[in-house]
Structures are given as C-alpha cells and as structure tokens.
Protein backbone atom coordinates (compact mmCIF):
# COMPACT_ATOMS: atom_id res chain seq x y z
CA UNK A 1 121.54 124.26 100.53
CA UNK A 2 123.18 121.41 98.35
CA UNK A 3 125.91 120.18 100.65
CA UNK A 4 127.23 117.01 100.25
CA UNK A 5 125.84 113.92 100.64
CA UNK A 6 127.62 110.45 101.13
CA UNK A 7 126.23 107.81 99.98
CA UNK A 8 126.13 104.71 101.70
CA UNK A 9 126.66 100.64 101.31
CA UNK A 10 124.13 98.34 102.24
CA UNK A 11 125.25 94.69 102.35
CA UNK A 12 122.73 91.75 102.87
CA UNK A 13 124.20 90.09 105.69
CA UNK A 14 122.93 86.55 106.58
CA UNK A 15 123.89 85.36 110.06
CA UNK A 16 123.41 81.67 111.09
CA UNK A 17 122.01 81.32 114.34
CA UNK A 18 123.15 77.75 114.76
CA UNK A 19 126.42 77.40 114.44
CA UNK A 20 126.95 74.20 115.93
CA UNK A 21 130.30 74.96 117.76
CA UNK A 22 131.95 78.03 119.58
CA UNK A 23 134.21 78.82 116.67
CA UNK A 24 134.26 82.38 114.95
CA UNK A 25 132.52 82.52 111.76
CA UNK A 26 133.80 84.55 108.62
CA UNK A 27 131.09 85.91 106.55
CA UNK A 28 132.21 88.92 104.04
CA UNK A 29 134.72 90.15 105.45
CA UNK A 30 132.86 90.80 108.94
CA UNK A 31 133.92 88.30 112.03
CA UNK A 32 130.93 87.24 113.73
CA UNK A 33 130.54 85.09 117.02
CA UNK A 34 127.93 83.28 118.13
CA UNK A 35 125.82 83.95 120.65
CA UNK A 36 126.15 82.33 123.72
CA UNK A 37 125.45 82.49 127.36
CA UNK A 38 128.26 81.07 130.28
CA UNK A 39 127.61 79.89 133.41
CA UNK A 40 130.23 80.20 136.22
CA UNK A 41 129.03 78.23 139.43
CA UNK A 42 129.73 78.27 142.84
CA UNK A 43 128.48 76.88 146.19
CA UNK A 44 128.48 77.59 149.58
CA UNK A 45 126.00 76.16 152.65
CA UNK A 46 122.97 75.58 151.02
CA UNK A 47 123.49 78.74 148.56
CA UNK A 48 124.13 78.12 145.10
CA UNK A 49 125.55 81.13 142.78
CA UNK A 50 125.60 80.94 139.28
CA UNK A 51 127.23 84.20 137.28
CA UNK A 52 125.79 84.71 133.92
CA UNK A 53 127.77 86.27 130.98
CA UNK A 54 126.86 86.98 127.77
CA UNK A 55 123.12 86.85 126.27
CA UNK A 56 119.59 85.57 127.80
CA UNK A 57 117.82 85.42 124.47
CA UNK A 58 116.22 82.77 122.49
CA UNK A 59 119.00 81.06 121.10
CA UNK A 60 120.59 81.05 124.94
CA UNK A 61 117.26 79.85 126.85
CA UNK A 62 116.77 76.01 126.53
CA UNK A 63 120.28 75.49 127.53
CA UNK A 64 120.01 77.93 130.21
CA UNK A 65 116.83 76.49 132.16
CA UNK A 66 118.01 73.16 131.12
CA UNK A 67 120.78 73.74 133.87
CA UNK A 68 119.27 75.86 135.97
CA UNK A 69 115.89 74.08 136.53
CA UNK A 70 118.02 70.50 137.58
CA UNK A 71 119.73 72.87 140.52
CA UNK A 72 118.99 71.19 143.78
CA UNK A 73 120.29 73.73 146.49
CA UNK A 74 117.30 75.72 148.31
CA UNK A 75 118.49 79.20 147.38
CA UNK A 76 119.66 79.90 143.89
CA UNK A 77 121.36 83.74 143.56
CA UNK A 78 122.23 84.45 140.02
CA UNK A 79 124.85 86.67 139.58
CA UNK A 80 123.57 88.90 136.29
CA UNK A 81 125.86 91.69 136.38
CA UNK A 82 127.78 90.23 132.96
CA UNK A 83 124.52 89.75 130.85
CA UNK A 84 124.82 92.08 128.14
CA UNK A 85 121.24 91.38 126.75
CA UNK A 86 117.83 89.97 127.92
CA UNK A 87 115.01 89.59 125.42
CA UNK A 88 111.57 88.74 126.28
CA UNK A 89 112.55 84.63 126.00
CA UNK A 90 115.31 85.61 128.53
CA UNK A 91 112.50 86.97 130.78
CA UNK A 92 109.80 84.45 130.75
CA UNK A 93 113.21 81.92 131.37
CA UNK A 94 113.59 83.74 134.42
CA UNK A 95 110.26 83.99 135.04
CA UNK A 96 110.00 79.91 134.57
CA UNK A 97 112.93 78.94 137.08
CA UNK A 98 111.16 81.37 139.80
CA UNK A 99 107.70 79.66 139.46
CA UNK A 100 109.46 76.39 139.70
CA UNK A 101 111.51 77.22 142.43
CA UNK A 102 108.98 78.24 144.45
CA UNK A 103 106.44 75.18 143.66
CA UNK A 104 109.15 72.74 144.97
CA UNK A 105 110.20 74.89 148.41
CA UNK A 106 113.28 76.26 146.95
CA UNK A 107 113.80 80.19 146.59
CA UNK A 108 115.67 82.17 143.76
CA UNK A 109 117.04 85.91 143.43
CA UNK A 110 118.70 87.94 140.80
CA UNK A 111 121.47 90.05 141.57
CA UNK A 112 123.06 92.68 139.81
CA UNK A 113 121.07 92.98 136.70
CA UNK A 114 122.06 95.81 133.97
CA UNK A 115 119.74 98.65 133.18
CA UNK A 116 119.14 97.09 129.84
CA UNK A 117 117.45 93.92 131.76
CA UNK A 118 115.55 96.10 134.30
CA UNK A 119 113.85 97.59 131.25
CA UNK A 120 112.86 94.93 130.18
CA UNK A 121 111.62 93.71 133.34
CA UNK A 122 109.77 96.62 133.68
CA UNK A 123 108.28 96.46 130.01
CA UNK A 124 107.05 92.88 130.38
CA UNK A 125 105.44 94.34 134.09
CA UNK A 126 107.30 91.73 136.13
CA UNK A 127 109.85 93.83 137.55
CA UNK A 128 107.98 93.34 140.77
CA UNK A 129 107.33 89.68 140.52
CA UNK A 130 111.15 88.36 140.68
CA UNK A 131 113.17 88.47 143.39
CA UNK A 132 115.76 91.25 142.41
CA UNK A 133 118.59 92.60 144.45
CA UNK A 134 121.49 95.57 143.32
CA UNK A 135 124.28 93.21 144.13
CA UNK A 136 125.34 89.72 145.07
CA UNK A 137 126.06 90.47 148.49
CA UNK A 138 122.37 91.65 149.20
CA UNK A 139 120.56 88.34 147.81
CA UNK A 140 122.84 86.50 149.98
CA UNK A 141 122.23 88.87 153.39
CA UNK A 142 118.73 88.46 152.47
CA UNK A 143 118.79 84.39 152.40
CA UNK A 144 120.88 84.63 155.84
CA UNK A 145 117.85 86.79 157.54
C-alpha cells in the first residue's frame, strides 16, 4: 500500500494581538487583520439597538462593555446576527451587561445570534439565563407587550 504521500510546510506564525490601529498587517507573505468588533447604533422610543459585527472575544470585550454598560435607554436589543465568533470572554461580557441591566431597572435582549454563539451559550449553561430572541423584530414585539 505505498501510495504517495505529500509532505507538508509548517510555518511558525506569530500574530500580534495588539496592533494598535485598524490597518492590515503583513507577516510572511500571509495578510492578517485584526480583530475587531463594530458597533452600529440606532434608537427609537425608549429602545436602543446596537448591531454587532465581527468578534466577541477577549481582545473585543473591554471596549465592548465599555460602550455598552454607559447605555442609558431602558431596553437595549442587540442585534448579533453579524458576530462571527463568541468565546467564553464574549459570554460572561454578555452575561455582565444583563446583570447590570437588570440591577439598575433597565432590560436587555439578544437577537439573532449564530449557531456558533448558541453553542456556546449552551456550553457555558446560560443559554437560559439571557434574554435571547431568533430575530430583531421579536425582542422588540416583546418590549412593546
């Protein structure tokens, strides 16, 4: 059975996690970007929606409740249909802004999280903690009732 076999290179890539600005970075050959988390906001009558896109992680988090935590409307919806990943960080942030919500009156729900973040949801065993809704339009109809 001595078919052939393909050897492989393995390069010792080194990514910097603080890059300081939004620029690409060039490193061997390979374009990386940072990682990085926007926030697209909105506002209607008491009803503040805030669309996430990119990464909840570590590197994202400080900035990210920073923001979020400073939001004064009573009910928070954030739009999570363009996060593309959500570590454990990402979930105690969440975790965090609901527990503070709710200890000054105010009210938060997620909408539209990816299968990827209701994993790990579920993992962490919070998936039934949070406030989470399939789409934007649900939080909102829920707020209105």
């Amino acid at each position: 059975m001595g078919g052939n076999r393909t050897d492989m290179e393995t390069q010792d890539i080194r990514v910097q996690t603080d890059m300081g600005d939004s620029s690409l970075r060039i490193l061997r050959g390979l374009t990386i970007q940072p990682i990085r988390l926007d926030l697209e906001n909105g506002s209607g009558a008491d009803i503040y929606l805030t669309r996430l896109t990119g990464k909840l992680s570590l590197e994202t988090v400080p900035d990210f409740l920073c923001m979020m935590r400073s939001e004064p409307a009573s009910y928070l919806v954030l739009d999570l249909s363009g996060v593309s990943f959500l570590d454990s960080a990402g979930v105690g942030a969440l975790v965090s802004l609901f527990i503070s919500r709710r200890n000054t009156g105010k009210r938060l729900a997620l909408a539209a999280l990816a299968q990827q973040g209701i994993a790990a949801l579920q993992v962490s065993g919070l998936i039934h903690l949070l406030p989470l809704y399939a789409s934007v339009d649900l939080a909102i109809r829920q707020f209105r009732m």
